[in-house]
N, C-alpha and C. Protein backbone atom coordinates (compact mmCIF):
# COMPACT_ATOMS: atom_id res chain seq x y z
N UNK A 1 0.86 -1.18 0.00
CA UNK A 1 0.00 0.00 0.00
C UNK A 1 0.90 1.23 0.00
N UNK A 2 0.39 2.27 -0.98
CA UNK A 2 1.13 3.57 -0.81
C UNK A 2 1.05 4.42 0.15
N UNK A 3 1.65 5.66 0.32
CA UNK A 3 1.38 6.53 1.33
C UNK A 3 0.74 7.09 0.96
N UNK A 4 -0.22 7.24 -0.66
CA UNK A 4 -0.88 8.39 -0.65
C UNK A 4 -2.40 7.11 -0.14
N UNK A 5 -2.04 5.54 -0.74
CA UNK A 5 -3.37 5.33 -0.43
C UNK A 5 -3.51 5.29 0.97
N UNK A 6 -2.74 4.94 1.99
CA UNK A 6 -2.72 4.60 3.35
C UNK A 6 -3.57 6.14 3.54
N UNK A 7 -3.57 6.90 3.32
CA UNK A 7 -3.76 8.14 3.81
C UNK A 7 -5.28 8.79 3.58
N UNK A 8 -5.54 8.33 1.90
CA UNK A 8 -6.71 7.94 1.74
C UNK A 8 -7.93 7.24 2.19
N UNK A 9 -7.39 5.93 2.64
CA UNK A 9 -8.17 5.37 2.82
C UNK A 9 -8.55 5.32 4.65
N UNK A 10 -7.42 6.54 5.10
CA UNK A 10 -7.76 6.67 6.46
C UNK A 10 -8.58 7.51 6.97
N UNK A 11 -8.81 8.29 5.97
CA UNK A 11 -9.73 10.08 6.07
C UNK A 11 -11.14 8.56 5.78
N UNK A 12 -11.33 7.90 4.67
CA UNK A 12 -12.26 7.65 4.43
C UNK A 12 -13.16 6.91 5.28
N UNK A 13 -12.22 5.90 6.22
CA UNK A 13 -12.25 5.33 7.62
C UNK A 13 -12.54 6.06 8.37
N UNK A 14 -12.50 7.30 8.19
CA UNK A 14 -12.47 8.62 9.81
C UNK A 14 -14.27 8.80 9.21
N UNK A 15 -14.81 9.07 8.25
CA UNK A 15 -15.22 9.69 7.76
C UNK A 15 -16.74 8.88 7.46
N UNK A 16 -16.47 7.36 7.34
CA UNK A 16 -17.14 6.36 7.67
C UNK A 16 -17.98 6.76 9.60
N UNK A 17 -16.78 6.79 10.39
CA UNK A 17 -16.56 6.22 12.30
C UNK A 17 -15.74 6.98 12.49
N UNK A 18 -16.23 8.70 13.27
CA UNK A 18 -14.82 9.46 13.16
C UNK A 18 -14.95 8.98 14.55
N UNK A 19 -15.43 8.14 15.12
CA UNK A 19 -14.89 7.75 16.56
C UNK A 19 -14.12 6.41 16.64
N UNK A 20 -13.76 5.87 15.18
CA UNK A 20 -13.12 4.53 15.50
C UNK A 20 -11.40 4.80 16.10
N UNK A 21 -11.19 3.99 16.83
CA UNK A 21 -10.02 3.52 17.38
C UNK A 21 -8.91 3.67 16.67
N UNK A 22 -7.89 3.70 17.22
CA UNK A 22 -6.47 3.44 16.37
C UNK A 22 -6.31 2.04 15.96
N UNK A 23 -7.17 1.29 17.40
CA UNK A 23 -6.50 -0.27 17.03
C UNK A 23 -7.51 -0.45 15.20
N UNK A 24 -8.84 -0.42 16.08
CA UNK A 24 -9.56 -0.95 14.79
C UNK A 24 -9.51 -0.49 12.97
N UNK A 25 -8.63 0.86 12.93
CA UNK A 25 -8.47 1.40 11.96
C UNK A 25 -7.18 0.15 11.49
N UNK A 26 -6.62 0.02 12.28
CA UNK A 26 -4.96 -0.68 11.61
C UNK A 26 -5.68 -2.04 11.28
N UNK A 27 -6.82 -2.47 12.29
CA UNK A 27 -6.97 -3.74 11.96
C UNK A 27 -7.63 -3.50 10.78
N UNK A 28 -8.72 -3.07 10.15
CA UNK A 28 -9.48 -2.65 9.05
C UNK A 28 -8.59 -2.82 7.43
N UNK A 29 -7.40 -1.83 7.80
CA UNK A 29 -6.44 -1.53 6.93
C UNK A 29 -5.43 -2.40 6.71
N UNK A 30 -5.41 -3.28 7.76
CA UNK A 30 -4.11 -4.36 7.60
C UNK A 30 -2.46 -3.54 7.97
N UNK A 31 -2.92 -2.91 8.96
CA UNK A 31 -1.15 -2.29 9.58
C UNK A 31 -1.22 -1.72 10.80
N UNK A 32 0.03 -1.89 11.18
CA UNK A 32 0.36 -1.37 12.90
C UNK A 32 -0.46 0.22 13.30
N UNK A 33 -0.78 -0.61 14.63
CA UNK A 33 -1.54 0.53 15.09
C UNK A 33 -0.41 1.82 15.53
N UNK A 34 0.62 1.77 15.09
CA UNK A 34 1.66 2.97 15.20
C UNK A 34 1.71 3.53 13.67
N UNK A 35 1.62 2.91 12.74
CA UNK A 35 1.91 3.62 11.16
C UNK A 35 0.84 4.04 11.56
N UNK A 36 -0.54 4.00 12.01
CA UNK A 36 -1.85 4.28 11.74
C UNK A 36 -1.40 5.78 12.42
N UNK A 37 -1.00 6.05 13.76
CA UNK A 37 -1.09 6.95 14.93
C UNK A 37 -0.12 7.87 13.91
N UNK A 38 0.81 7.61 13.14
CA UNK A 38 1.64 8.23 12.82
C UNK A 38 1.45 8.86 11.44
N UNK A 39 0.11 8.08 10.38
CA UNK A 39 0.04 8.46 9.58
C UNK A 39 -1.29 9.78 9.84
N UNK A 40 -2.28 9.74 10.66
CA UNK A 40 -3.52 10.31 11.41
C UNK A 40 -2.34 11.99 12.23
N UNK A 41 -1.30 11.46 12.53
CA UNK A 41 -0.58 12.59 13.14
C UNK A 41 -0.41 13.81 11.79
N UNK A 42 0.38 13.36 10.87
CA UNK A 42 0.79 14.17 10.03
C UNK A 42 -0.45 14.74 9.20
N UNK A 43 -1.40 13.99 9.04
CA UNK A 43 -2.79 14.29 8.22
C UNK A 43 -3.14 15.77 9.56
N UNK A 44 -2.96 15.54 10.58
CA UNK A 44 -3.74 16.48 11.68
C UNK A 44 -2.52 18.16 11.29
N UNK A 45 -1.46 17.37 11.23
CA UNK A 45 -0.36 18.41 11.19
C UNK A 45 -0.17 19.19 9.91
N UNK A 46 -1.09 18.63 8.93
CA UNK A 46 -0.85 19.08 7.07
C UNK A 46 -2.35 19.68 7.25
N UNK A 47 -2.87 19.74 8.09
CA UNK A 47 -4.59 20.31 7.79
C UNK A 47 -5.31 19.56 7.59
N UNK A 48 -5.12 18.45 6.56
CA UNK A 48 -6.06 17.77 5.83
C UNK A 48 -7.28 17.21 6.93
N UNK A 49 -7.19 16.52 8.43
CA UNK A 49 -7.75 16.22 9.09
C UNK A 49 -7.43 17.26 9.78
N UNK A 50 -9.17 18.54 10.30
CA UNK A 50 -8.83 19.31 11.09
C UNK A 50 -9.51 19.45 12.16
N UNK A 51 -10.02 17.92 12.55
CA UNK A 51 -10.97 17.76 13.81
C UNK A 51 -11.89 17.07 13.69
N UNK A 52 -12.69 16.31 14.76
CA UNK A 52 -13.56 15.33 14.96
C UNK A 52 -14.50 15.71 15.92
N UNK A 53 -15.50 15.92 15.14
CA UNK A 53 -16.87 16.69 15.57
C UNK A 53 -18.08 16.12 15.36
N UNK A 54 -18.86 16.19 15.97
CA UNK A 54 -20.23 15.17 15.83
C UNK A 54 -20.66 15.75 14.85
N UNK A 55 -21.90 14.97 13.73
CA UNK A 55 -22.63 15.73 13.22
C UNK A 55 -23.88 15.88 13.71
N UNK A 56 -24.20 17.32 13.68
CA UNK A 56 -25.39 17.92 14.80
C UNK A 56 -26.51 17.90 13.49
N UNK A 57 -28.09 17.72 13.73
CA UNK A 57 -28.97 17.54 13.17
C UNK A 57 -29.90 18.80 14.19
N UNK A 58 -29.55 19.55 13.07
CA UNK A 58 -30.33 20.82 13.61
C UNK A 58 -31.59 21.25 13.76
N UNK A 59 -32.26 20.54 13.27
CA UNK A 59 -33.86 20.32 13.08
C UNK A 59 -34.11 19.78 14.18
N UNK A 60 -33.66 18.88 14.51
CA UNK A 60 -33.59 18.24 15.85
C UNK A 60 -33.30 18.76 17.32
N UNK A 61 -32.71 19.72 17.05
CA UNK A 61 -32.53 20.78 18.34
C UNK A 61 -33.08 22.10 18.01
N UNK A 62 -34.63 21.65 17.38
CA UNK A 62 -34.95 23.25 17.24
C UNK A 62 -34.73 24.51 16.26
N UNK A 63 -33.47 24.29 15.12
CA UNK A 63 -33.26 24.79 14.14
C UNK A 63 -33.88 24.34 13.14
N UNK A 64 -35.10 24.74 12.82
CA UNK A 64 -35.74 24.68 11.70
C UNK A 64 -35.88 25.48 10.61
N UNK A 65 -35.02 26.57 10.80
CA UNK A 65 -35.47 27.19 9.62
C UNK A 65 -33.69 27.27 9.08
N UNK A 66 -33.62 27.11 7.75
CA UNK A 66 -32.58 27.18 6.89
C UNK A 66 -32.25 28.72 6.38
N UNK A 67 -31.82 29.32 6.15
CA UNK A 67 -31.12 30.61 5.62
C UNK A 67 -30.04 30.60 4.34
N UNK A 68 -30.24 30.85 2.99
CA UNK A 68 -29.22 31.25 2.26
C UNK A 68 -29.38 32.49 2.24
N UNK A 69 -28.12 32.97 2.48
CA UNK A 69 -28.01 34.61 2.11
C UNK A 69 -27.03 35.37 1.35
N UNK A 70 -27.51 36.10 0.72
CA UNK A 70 -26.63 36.50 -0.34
C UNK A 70 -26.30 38.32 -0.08
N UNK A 71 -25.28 38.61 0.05
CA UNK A 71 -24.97 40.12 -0.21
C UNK A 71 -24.49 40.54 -1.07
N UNK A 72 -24.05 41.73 -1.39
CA UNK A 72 -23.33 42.59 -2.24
C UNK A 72 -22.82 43.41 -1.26
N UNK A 73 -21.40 43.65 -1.59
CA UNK A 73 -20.41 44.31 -0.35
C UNK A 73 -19.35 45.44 -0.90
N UNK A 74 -19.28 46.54 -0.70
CA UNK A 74 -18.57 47.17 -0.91
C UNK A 74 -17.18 46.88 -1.08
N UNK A 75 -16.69 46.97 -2.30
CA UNK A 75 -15.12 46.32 -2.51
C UNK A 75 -14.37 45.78 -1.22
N UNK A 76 -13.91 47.30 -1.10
CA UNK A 76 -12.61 47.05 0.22
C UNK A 76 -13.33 46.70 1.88
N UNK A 77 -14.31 46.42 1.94
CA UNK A 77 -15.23 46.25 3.16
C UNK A 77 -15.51 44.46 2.88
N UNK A 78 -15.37 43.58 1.91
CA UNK A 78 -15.90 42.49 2.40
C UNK A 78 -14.67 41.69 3.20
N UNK A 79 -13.79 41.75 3.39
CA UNK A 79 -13.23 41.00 4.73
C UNK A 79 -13.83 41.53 6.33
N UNK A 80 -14.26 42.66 6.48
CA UNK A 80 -15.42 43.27 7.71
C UNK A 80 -16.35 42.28 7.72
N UNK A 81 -17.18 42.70 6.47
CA UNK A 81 -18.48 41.61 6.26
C UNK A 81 -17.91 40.17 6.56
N UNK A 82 -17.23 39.50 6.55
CA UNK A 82 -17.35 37.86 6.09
C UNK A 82 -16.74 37.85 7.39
N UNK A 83 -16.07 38.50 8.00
CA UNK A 83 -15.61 38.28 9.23
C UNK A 83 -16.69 38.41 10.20
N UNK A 84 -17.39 39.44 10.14
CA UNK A 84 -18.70 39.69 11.10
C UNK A 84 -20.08 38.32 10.65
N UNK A 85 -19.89 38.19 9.58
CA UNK A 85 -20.77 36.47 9.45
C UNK A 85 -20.29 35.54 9.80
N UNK A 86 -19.30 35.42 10.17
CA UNK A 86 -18.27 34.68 10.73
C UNK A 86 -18.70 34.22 12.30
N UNK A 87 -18.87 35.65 12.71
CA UNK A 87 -18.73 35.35 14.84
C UNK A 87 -19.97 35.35 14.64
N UNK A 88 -20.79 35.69 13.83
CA UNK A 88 -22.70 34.87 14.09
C UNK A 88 -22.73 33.57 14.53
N UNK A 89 -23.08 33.15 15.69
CA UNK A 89 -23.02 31.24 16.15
C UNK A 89 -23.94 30.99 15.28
N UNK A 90 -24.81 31.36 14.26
CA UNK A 90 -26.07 30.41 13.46
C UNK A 90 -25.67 30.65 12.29
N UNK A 91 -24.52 30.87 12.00
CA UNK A 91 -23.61 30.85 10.44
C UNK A 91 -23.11 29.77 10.21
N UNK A 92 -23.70 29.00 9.30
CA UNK A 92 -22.83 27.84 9.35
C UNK A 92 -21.62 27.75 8.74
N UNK A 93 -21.74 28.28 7.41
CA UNK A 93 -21.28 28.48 6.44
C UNK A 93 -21.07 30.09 5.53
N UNK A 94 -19.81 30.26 5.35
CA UNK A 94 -19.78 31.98 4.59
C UNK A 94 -18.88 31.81 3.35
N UNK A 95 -18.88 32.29 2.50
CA UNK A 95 -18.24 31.79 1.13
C UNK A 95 -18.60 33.46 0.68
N UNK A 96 -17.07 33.33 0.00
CA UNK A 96 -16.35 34.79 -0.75
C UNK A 96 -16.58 34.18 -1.99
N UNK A 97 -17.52 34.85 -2.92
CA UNK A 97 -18.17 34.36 -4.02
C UNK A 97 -18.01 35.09 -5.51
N UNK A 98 -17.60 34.41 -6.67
CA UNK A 98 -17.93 35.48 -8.02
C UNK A 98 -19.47 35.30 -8.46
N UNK A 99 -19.63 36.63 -9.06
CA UNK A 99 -21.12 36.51 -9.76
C UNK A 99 -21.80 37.96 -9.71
N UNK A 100 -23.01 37.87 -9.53
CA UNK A 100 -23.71 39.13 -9.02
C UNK A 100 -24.11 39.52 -7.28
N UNK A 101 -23.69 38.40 -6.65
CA UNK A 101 -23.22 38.75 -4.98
C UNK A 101 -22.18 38.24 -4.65
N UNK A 102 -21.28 39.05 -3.67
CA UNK A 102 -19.70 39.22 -2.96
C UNK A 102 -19.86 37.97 -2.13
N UNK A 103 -20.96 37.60 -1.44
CA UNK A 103 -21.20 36.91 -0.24
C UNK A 103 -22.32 35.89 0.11
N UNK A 104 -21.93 34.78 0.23
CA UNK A 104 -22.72 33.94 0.60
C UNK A 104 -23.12 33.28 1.89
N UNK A 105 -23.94 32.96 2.67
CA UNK A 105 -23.93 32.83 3.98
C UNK A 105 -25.10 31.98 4.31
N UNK A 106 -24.67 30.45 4.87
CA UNK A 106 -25.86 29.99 4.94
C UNK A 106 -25.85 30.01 6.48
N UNK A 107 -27.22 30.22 7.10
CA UNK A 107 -27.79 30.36 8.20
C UNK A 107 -28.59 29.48 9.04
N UNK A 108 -28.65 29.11 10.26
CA UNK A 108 -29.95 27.75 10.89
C UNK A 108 -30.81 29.02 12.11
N UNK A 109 -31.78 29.03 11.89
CA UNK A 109 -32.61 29.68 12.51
C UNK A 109 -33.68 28.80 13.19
N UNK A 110 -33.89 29.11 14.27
CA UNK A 110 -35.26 28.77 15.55
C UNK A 110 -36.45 29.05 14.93
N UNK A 111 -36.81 30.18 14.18
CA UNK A 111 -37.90 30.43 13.47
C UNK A 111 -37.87 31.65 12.53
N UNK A 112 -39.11 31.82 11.56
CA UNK A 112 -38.15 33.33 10.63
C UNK A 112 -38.41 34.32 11.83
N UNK A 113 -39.26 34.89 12.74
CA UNK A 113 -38.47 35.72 13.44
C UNK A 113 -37.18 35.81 13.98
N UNK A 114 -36.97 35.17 14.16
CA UNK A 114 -35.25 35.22 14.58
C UNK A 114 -33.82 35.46 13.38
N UNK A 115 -34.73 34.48 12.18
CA UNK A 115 -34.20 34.44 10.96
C UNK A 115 -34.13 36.34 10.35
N UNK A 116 -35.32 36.87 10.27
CA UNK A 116 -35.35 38.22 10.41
C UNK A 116 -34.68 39.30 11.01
N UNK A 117 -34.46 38.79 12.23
CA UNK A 117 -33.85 40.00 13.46
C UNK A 117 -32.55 40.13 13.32
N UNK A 118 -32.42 38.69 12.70
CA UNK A 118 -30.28 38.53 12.65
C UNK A 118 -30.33 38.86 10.97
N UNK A 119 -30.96 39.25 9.99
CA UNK A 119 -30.94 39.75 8.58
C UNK A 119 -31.41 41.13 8.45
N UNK A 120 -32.33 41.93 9.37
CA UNK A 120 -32.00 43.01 9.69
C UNK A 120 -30.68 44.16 10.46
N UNK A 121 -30.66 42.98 11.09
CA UNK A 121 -29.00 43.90 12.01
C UNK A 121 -27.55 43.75 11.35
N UNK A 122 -27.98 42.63 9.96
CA UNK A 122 -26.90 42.73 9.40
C UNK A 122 -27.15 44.04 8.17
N UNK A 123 -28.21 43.94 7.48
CA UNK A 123 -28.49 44.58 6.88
C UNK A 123 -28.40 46.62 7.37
N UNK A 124 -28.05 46.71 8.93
CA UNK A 124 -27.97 48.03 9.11
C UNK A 124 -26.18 48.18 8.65
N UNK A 125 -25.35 47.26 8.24
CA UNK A 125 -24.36 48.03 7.80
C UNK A 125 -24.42 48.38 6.75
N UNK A 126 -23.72 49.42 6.41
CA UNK A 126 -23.80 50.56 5.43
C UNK A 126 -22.43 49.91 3.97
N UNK A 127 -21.89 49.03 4.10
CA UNK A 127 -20.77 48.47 3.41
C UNK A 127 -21.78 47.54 2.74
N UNK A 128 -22.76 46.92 3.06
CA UNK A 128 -23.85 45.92 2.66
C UNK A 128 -24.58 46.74 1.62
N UNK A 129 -24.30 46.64 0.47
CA UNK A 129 -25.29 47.17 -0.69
C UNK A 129 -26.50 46.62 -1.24
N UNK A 130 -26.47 45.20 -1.08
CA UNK A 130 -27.62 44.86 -1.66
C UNK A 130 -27.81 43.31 -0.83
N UNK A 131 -29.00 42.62 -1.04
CA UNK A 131 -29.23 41.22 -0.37
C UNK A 131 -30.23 40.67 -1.10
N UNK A 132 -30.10 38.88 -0.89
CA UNK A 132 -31.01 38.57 -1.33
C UNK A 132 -31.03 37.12 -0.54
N UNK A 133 -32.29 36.57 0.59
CA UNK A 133 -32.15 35.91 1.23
C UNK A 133 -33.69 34.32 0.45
N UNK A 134 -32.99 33.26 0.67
CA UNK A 134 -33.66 32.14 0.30
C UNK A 134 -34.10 31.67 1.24
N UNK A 135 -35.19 31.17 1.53
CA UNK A 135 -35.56 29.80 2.87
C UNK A 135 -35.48 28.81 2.07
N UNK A 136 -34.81 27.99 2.66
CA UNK A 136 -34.72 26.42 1.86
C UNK A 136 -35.54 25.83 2.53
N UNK A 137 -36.56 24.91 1.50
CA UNK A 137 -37.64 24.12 1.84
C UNK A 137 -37.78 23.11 2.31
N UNK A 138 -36.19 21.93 1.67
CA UNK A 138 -36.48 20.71 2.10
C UNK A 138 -34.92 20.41 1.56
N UNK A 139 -34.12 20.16 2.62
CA UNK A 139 -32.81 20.10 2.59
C UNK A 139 -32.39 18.39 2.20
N UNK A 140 -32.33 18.71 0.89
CA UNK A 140 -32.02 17.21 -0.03
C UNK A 140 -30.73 16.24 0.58
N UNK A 141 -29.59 17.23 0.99
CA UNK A 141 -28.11 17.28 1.09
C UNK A 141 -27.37 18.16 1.49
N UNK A 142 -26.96 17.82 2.78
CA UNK A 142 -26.91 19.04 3.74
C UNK A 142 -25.34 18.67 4.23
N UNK A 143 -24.07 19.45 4.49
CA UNK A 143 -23.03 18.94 5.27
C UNK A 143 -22.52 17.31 4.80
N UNK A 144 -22.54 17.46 3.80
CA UNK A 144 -22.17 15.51 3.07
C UNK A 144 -20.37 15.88 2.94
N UNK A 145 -19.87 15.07 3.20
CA UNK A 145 -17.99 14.73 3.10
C UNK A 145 -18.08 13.61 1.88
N UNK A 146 -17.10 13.37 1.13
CA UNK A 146 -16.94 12.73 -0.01
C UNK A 146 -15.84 11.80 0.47
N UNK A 147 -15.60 10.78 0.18
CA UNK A 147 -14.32 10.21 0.33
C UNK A 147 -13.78 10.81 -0.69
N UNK A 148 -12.45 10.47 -0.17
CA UNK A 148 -11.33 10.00 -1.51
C UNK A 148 -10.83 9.08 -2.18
N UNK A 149 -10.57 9.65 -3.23
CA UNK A 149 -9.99 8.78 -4.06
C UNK A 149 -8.80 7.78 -4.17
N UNK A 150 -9.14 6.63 -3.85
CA UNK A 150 -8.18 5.38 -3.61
C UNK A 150 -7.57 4.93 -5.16
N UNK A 151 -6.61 5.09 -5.18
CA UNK A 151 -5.59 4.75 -6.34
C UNK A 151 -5.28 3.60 -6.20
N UNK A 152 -5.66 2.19 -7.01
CA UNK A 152 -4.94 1.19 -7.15
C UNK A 152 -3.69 0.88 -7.70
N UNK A 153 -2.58 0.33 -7.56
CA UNK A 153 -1.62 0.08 -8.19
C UNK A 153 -1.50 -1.16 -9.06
């Protein structure tokens, strides 16, 4: 096995059971539970693996309402903007975008009042030129990870 597949096929293992074991990953893979610790080290140390986090089902705790949001941002002002969508805790997601909006921002809201109150107070900055906000209806594919691609030799 290569190092790029060993490496591969360990994100894909994480990604499967990001709570499986060191042992059970080596056993899975067919190698020492130290290449495993050692190959999971450098993946943590290169970025590629940058944490192991539950996945939260937000509907389920009350976030029912979905938010895409779109701005238009004054040139030299969207690192302000994307930074201030940023420290919002119901931001999930913010993306520096080409097209006809600067900014993308998806949102989990308790209900559209709330959805409202936090799209008005963004909307009082003055660097914010224009908006255009979506409720998503029925979330097909939400937070999905892809494996990678395993190279045979």
């Amino acid at each position: 096995m290569t190092y790029e597949n060993l490496d591969a096929k360990l994100v894909n293992a994480l990604l499967g059971d990001g709570r499986a074991s060191l042992r059970s990953l080596a056993e899975d893979l067919d190698v020492s539970v130290t290449t495993v610790s050692n190959h999971l080290s450098d993946l943590e140390d290169d970025g590629v693996i940058e944490g192991y986090t539950p996945k939260v089902d937000y509907d389920a705790v009350g976030y029912d309402v979905t938010a895409v949001i779109q701005l238009q941002v004054e040139g030299n002002a969207l690192p302000d903007v994307t930074e201030t969508l940023k420290e919002h805790r119901q931001m999930t997601s913010v993306y520096e975008v080409t097209g006809d909006y600067d900014v993308i921002a998806i949102g989990k809201f308790e209900d559209t009042d709330g959805m409202n109150d936090q799209i008005k107070q963004l909307l009082t900055d003055p660097d914010i030129k224009a908006s255009n906000t979506s409720v998503v209806l029925n979330a097909v594919s939400e937070n999905e990870q892809f494996e990678l691609e395993v190279r045979e030799d």
